[in-house]
PDB file of N, CA and C in Angstrom:
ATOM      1  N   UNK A   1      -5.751  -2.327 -14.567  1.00  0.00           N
ATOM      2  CA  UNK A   1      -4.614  -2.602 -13.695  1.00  0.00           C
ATOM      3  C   UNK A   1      -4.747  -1.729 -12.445  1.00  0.00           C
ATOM      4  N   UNK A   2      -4.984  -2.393 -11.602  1.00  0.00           N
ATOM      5  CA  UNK A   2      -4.432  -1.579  -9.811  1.00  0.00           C
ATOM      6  C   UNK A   2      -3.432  -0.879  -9.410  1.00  0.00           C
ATOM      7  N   UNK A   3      -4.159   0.111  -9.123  1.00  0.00           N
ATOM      8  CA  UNK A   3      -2.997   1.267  -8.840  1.00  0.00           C
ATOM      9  C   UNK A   3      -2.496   0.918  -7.216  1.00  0.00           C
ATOM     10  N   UNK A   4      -1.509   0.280  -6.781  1.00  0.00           N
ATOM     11  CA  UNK A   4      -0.922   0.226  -5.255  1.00  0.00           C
ATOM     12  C   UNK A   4      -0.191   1.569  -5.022  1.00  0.00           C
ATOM     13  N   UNK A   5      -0.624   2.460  -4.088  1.00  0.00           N
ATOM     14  CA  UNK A   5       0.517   3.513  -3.544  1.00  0.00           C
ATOM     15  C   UNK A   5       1.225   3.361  -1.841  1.00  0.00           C
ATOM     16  N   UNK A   6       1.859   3.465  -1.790  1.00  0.00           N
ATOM     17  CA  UNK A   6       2.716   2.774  -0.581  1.00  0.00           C
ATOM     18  C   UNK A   6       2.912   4.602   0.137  1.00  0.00           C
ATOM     19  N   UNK A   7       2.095   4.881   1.241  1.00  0.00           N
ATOM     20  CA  UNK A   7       2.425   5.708   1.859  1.00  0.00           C
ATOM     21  C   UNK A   7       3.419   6.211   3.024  1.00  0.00           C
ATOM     22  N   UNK A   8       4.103   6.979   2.830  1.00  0.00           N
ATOM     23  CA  UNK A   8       5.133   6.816   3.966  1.00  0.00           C
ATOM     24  C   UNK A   8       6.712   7.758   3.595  1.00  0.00           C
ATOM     25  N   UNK A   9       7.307   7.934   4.378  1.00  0.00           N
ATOM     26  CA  UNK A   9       8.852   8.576   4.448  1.00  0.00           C
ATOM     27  C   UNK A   9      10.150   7.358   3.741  1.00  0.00           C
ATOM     28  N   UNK A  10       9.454   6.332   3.901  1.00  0.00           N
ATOM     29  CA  UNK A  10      10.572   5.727   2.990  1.00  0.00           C
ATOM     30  C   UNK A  10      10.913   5.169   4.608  1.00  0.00           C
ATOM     31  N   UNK A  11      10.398   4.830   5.278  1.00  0.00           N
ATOM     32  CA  UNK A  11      11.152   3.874   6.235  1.00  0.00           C
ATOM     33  C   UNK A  11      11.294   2.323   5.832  1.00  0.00           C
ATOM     34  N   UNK A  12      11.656   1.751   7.344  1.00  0.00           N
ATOM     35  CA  UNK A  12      12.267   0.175   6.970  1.00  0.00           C
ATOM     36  C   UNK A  12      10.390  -0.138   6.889  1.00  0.00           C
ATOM     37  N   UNK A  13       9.393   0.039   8.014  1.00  0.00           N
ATOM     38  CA  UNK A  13       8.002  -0.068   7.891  1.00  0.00           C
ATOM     39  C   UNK A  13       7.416  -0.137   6.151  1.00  0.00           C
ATOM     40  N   UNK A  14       7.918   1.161   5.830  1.00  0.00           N
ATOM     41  CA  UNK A  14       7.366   1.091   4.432  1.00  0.00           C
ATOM     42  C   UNK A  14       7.605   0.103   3.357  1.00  0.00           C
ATOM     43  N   UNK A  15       9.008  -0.022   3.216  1.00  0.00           N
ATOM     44  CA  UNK A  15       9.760  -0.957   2.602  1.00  0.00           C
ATOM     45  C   UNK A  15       9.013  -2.288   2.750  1.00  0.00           C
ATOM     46  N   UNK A  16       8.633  -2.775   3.520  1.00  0.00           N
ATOM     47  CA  UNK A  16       8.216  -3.799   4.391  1.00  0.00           C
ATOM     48  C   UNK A  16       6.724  -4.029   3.650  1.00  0.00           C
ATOM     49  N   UNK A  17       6.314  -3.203   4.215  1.00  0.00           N
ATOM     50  CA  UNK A  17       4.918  -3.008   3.202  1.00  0.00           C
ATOM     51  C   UNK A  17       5.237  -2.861   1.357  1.00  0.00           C
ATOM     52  N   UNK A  18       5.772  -2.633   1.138  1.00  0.00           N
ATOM     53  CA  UNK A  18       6.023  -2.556  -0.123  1.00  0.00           C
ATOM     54  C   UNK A  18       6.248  -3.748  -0.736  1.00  0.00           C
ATOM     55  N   UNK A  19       7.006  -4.551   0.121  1.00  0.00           N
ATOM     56  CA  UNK A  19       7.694  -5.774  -0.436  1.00  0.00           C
ATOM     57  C   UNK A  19       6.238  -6.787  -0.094  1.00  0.00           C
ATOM     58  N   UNK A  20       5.626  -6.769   1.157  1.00  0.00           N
ATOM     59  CA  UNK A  20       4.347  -7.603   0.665  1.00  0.00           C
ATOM     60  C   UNK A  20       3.126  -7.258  -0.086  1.00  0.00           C
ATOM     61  N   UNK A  21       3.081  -6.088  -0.401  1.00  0.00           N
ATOM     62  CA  UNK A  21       2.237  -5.813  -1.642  1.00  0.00           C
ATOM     63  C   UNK A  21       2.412  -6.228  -2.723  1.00  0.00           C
ATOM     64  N   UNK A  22       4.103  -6.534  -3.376  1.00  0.00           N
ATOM     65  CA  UNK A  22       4.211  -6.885  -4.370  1.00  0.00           C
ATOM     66  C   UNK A  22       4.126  -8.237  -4.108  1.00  0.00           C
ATOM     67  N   UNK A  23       4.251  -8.956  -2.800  1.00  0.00           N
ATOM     68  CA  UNK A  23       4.728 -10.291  -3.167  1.00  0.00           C
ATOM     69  C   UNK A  23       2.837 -10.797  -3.259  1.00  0.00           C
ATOM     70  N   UNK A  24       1.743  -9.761  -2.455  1.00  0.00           N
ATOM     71  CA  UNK A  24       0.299 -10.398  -2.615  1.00  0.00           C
ATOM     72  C   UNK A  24       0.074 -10.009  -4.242  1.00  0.00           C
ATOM     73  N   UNK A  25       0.621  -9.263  -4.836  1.00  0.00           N
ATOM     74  CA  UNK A  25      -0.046  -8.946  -6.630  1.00  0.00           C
ATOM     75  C   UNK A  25       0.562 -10.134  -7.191  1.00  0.00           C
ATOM     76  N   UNK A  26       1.856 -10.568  -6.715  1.00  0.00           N
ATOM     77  CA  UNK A  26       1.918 -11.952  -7.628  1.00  0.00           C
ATOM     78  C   UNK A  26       1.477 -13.174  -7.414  1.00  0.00           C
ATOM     79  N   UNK A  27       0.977 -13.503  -5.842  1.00  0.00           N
ATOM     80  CA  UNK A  27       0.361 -14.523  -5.623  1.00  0.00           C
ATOM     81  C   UNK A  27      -0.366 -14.492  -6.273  1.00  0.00           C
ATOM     82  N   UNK A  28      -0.988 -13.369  -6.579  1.00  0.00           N
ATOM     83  CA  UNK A  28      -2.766 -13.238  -6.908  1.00  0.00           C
ATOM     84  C   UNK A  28      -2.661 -13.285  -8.816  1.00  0.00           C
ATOM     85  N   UNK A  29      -1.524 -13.301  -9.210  1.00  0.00           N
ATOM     86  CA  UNK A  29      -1.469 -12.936 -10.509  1.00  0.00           C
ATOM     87  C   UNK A  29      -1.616 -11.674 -10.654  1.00  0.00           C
ATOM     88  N   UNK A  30      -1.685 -10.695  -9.943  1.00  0.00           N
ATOM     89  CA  UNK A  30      -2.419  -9.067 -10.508  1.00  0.00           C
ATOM     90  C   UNK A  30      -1.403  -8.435 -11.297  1.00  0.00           C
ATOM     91  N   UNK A  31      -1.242  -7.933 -12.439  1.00  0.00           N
ATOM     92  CA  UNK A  31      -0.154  -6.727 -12.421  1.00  0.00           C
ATOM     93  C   UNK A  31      -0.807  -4.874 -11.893  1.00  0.00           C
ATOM     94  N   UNK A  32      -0.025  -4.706 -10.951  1.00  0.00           N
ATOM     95  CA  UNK A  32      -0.175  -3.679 -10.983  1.00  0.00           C
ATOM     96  C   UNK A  32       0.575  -2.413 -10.966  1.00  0.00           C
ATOM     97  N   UNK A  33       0.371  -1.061 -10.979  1.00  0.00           N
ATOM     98  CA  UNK A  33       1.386  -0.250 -10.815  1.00  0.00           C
ATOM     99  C   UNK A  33       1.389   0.644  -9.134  1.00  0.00           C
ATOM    100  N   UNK A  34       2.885   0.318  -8.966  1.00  0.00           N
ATOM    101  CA  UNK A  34       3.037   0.594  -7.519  1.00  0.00           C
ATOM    102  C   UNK A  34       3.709   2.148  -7.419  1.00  0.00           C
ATOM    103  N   UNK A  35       3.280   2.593  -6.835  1.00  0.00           N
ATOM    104  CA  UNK A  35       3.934   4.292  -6.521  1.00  0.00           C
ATOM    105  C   UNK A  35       4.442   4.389  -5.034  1.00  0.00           C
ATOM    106  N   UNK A  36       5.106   5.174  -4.568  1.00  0.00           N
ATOM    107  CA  UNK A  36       5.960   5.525  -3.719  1.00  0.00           C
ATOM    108  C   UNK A  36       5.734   7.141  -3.435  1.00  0.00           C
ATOM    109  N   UNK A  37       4.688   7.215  -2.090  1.00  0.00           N
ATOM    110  CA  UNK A  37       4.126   8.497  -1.809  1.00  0.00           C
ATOM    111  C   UNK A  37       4.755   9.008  -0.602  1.00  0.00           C
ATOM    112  N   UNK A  38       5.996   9.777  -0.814  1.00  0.00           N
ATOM    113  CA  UNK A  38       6.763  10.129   0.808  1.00  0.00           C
ATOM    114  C   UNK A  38       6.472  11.870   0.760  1.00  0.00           C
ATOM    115  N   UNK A  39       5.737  12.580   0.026  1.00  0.00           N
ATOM    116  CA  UNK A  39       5.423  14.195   0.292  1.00  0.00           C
ATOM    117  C   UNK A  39       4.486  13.960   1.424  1.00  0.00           C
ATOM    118  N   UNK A  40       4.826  14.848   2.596  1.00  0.00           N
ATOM    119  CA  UNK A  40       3.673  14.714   3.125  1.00  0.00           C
ATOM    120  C   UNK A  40       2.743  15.362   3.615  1.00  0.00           C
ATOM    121  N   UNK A  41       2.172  16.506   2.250  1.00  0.00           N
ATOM    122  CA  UNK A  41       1.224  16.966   1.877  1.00  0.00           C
ATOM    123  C   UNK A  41       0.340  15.732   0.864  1.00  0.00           C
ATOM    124  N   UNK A  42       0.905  15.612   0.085  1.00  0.00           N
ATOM    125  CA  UNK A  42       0.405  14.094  -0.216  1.00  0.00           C
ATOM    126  C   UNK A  42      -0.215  13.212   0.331  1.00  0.00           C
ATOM    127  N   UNK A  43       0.515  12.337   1.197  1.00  0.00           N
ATOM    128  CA  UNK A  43       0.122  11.553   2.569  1.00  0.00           C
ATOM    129  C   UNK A  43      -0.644  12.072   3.112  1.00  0.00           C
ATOM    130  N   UNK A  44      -1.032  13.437   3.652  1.00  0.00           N
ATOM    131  CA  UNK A  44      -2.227  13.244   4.658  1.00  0.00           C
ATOM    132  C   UNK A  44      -3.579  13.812   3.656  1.00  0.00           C
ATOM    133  N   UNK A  45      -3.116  14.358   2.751  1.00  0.00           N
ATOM    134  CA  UNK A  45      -4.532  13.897   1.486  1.00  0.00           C
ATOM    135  C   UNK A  45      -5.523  12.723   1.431  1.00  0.00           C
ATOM    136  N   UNK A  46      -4.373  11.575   2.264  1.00  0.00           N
ATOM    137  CA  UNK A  46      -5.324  10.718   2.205  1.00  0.00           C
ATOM    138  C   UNK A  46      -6.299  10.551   3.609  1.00  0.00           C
ATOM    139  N   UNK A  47      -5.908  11.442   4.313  1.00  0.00           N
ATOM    140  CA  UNK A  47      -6.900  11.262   5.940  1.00  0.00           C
ATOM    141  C   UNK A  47      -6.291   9.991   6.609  1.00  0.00           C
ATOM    142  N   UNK A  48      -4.872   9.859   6.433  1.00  0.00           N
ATOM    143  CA  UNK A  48      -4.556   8.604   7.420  1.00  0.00           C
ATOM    144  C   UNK A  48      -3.626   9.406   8.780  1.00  0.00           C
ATOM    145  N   UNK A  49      -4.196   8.532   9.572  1.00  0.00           N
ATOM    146  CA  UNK A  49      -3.398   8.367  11.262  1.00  0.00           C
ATOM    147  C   UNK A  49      -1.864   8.271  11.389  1.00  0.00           C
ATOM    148  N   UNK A  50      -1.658   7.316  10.535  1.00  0.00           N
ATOM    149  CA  UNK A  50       0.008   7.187  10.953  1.00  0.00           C
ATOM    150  C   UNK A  50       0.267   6.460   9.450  1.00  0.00           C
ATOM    151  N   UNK A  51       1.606   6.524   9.360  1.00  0.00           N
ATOM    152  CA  UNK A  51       2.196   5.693   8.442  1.00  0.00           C
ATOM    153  C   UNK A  51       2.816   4.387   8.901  1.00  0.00           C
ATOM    154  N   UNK A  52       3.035   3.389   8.299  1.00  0.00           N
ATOM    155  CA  UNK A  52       2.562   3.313   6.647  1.00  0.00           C
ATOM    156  C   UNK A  52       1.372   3.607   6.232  1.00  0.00           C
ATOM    157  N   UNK A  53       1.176   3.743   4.810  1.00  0.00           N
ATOM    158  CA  UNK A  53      -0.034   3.320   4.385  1.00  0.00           C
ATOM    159  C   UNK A  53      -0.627   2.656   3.158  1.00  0.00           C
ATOM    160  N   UNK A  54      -1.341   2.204   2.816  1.00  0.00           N
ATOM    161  CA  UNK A  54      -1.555   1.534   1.759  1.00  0.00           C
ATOM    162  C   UNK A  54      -2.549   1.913   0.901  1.00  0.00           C
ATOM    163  N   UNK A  55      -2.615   2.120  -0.201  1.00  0.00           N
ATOM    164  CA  UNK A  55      -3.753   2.937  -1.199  1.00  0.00           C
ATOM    165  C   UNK A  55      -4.031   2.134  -1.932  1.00  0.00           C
ATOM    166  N   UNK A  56      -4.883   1.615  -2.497  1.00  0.00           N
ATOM    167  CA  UNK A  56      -5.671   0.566  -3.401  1.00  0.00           C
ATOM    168  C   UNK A  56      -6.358   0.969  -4.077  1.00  0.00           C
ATOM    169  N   UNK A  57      -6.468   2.084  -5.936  1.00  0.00           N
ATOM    170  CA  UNK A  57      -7.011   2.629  -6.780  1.00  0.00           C
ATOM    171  C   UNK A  57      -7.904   3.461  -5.703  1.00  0.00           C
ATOM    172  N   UNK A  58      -6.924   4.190  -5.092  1.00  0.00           N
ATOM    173  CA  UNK A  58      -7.297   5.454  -4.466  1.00  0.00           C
ATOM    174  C   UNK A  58      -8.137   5.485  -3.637  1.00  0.00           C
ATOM    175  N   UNK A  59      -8.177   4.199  -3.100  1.00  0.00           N
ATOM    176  CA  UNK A  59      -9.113   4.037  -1.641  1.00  0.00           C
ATOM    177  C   UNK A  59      -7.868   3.420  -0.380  1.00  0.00           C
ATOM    178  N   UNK A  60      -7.869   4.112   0.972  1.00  0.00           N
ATOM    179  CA  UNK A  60      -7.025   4.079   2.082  1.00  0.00           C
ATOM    180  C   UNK A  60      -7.654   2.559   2.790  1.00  0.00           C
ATOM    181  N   UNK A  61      -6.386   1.284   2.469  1.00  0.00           N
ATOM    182  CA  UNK A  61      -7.443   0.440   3.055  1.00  0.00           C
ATOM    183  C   UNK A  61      -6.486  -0.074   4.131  1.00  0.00           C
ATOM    184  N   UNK A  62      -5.288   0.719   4.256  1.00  0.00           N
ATOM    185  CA  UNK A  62      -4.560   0.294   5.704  1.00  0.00           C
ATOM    186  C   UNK A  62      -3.843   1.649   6.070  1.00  0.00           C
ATOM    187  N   UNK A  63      -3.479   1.463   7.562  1.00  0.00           N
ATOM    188  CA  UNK A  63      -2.826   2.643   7.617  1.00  0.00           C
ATOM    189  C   UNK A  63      -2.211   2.250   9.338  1.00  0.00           C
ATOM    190  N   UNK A  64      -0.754   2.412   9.540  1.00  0.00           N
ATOM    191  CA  UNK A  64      -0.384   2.284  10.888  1.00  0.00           C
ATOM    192  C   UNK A  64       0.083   0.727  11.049  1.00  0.00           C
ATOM    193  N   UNK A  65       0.567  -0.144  10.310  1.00  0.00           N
ATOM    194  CA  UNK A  65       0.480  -1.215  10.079  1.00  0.00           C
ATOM    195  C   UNK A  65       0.955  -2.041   8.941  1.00  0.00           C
ATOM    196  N   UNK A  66       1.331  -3.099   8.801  1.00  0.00           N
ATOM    197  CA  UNK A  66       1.558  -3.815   8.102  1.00  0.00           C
ATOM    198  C   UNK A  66       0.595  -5.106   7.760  1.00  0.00           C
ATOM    199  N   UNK A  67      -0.531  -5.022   7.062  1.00  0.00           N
ATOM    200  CA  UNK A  67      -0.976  -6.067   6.956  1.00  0.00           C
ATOM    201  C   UNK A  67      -0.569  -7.443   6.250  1.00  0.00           C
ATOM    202  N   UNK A  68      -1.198  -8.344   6.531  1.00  0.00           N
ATOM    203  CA  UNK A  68      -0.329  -9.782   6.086  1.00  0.00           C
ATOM    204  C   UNK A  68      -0.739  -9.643   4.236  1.00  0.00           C
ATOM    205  N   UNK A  69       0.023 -10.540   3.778  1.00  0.00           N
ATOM    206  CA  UNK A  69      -0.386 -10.605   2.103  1.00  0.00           C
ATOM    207  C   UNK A  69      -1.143 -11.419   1.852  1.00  0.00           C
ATOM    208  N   UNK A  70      -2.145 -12.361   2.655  1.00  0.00           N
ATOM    209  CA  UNK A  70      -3.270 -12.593   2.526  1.00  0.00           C
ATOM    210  C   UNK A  70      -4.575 -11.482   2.425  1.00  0.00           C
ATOM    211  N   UNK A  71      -4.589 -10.438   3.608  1.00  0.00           N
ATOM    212  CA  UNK A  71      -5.501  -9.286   3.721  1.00  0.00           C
ATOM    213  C   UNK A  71      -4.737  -8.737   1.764  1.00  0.00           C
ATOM    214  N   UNK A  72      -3.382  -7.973   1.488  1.00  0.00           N
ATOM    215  CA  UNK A  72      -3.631  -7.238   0.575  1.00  0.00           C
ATOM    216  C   UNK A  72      -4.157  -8.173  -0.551  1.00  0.00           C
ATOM    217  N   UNK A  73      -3.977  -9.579  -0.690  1.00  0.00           N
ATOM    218  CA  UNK A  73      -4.930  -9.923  -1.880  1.00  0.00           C
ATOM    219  C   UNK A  73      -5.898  -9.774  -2.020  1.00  0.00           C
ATOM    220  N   UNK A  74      -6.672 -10.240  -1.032  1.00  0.00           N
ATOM    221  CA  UNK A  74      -8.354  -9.436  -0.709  1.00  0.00           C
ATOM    222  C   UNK A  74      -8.843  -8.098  -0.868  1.00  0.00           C
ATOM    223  N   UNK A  75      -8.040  -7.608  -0.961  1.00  0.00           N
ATOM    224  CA  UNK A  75      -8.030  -5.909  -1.643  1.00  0.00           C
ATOM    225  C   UNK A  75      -7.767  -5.678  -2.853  1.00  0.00           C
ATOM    226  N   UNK A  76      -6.524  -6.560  -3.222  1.00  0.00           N
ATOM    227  CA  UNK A  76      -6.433  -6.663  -4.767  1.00  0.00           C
ATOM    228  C   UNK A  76      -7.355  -6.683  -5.535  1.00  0.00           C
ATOM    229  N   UNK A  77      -8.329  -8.356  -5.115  1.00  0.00           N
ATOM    230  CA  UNK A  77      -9.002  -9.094  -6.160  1.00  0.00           C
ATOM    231  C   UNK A  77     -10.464  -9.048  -4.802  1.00  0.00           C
ATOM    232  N   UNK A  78     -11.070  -8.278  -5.311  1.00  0.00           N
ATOM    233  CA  UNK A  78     -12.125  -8.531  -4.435  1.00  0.00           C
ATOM    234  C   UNK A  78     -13.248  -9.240  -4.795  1.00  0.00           C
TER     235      UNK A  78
END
């Protein structure tokens, strides 16, 4: 199961991202488990630019952005 972590302070951005991550794991069928990373000693652990961000079993594959839920399925299910 895919670990999704949603990087960020908890803004409306994040939220946003959050809500199409889950809505690309169910297109895709995936279950996965989603975390909610607002320390941000945490967050820049991961070497990202800006928030949001998006973590995919611990690889940074967006950051500054909202990608569409076509791109996060492609990350999902590669």
């Amino acid at each position: 199961m895919p670990t999704v972590k949603i990087l960020g302070s908890g803004c409306s951005n994040c939220r946003k991202l959050e809500a199409v991550a889950r809505e690309a794991a169910a297109n895709a069928n995936v279950q996965a488990e989603f975390v909610k990373v607002t320390d941000m000693k945490d967050i820049l652990a991961y070497d990202l630019m800006s928030t949001p961000g998006l973590v995919i079993n611990e690889k940074l594959v967006s950051s500054g952005r909202i990608p569409t839920v076509a791109e996060v399925q492609k990350w999902l299910v590669p």
